[in-house]
Every structure is written in C-alpha cells, then in structure tokens.
C-alpha atoms as a PDB file:
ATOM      1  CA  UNK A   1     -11.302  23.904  -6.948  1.00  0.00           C
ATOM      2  CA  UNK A   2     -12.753  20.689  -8.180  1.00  0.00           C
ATOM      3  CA  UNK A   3     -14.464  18.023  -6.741  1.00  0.00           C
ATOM      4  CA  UNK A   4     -13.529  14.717  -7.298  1.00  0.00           C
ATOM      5  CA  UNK A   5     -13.880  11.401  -5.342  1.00  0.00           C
ATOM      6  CA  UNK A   6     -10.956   9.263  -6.878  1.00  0.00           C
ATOM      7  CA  UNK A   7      -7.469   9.554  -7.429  1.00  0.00           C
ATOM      8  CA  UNK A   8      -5.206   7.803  -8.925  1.00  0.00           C
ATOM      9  CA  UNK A   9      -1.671   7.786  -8.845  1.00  0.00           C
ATOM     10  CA  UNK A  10      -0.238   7.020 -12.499  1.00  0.00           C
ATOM     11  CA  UNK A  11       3.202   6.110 -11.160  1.00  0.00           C
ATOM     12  CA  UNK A  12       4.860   5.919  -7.474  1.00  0.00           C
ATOM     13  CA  UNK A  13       8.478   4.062  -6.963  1.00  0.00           C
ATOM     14  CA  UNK A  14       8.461   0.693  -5.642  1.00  0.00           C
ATOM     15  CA  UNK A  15      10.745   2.510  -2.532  1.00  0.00           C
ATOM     16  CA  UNK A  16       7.780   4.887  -1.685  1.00  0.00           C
ATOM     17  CA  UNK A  17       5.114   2.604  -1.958  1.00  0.00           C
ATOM     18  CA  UNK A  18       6.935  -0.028   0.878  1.00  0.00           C
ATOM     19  CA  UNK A  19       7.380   3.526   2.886  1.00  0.00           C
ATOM     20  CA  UNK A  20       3.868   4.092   2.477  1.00  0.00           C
ATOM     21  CA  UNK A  21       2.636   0.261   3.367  1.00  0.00           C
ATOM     22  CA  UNK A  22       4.875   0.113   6.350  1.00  0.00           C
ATOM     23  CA  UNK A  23       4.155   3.799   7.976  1.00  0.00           C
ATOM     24  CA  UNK A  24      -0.131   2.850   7.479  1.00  0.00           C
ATOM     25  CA  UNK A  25       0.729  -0.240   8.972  1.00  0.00           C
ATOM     26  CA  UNK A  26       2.790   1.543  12.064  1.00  0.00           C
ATOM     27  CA  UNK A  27      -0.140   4.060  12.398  1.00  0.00           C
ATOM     28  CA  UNK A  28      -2.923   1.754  12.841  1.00  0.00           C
ATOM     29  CA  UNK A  29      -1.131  -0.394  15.272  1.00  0.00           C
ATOM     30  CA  UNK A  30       0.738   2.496  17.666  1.00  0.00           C
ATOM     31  CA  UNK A  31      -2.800   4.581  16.846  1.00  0.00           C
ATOM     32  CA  UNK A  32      -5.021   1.480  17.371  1.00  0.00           C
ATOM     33  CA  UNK A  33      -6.613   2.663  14.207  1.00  0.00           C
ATOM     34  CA  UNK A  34      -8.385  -0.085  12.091  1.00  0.00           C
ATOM     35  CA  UNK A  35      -8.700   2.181   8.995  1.00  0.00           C
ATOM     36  CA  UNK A  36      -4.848   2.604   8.758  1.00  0.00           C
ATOM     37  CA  UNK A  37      -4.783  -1.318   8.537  1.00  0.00           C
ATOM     38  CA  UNK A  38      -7.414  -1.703   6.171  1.00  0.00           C
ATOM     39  CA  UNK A  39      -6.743   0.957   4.233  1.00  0.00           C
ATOM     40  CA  UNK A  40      -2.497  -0.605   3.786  1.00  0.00           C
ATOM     41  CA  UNK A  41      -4.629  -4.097   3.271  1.00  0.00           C
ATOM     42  CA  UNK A  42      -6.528  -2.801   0.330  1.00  0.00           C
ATOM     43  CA  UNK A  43      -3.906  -1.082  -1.044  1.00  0.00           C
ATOM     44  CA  UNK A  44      -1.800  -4.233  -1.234  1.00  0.00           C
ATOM     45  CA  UNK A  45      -4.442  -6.506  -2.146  1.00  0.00           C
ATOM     46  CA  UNK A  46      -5.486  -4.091  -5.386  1.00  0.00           C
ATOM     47  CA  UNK A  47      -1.803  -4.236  -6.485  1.00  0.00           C
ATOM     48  CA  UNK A  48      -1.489  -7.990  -5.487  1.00  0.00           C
ATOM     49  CA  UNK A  49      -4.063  -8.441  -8.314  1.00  0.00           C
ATOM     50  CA  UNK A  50      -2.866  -6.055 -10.437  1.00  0.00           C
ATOM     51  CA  UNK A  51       0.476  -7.906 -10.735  1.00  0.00           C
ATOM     52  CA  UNK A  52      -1.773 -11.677 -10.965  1.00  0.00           C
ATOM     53  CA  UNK A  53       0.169 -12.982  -7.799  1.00  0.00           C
ATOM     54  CA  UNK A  54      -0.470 -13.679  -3.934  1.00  0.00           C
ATOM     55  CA  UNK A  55      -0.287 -10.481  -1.327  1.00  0.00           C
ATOM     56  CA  UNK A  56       2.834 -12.253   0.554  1.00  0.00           C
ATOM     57  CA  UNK A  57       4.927 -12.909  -2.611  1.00  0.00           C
ATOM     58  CA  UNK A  58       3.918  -8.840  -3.595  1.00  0.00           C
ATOM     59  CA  UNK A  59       5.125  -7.651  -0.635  1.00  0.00           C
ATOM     60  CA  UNK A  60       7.956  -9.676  -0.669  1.00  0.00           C
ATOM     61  CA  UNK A  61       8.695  -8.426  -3.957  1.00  0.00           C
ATOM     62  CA  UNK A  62       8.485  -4.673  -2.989  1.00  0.00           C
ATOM     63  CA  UNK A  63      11.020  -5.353   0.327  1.00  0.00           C
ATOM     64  CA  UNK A  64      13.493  -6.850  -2.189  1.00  0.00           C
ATOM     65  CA  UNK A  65      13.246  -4.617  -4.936  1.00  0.00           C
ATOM     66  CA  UNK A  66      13.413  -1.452  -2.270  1.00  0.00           C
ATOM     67  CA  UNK A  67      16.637  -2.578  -0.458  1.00  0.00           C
END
C-alpha cells in the first residue's frame, strides 16, 4: 500500500459536508474531545477562504443550501 500524508477530497456534496461539520462538532463536545472541534474549525475555516467570505456566512450557506 502507499504511504501518503495528505488527502484531498476533489468533490464532496454540500449535504455531506454539513453532516460531516455537525457530527465532529457533536463528537468533541459529548466526547470532550478538543481535536474533533479543531479539526470541524479548520475544516470550515480552509473552505471559508476558499470561497473569499466569513466562517458564519459559509456555514450559513451550507445549512441553506443542504435543507
């Protein structure tokens, strides 16, 4: 198998990625698990700036567009 230390996801629907957000958010606070948090922080503030705009209009955007 091959070793690698990235990876990248080329394209994930706007649905999964809330699912994802909320369940690391839901882990690290019933788990009292920091890493869950900052891990669904990072995540959200690399896409934030992908998209050029703040991480509270991004996730707003991604609750919308997933109803």
């Amino acid at each position: 198998m091959q070793e690698f230390d990235k990876i990248s996801i080329p394209e994930i629907s706007k649905k999964h990625m809330l699912m994802i957000l909320h369940a690391l958010e839901y882990t690290g606070e019933n788990a009292n698990m920091s890493s869950f948090i900052d891990l669904k922080k990072s995540i959200v503030k690399e896409l934030s700036e992908l998209a050029e705009t703040t991480e509270d209009k991004f996730m707003k955007y991604l609750e919308k567009e997933s109803l």
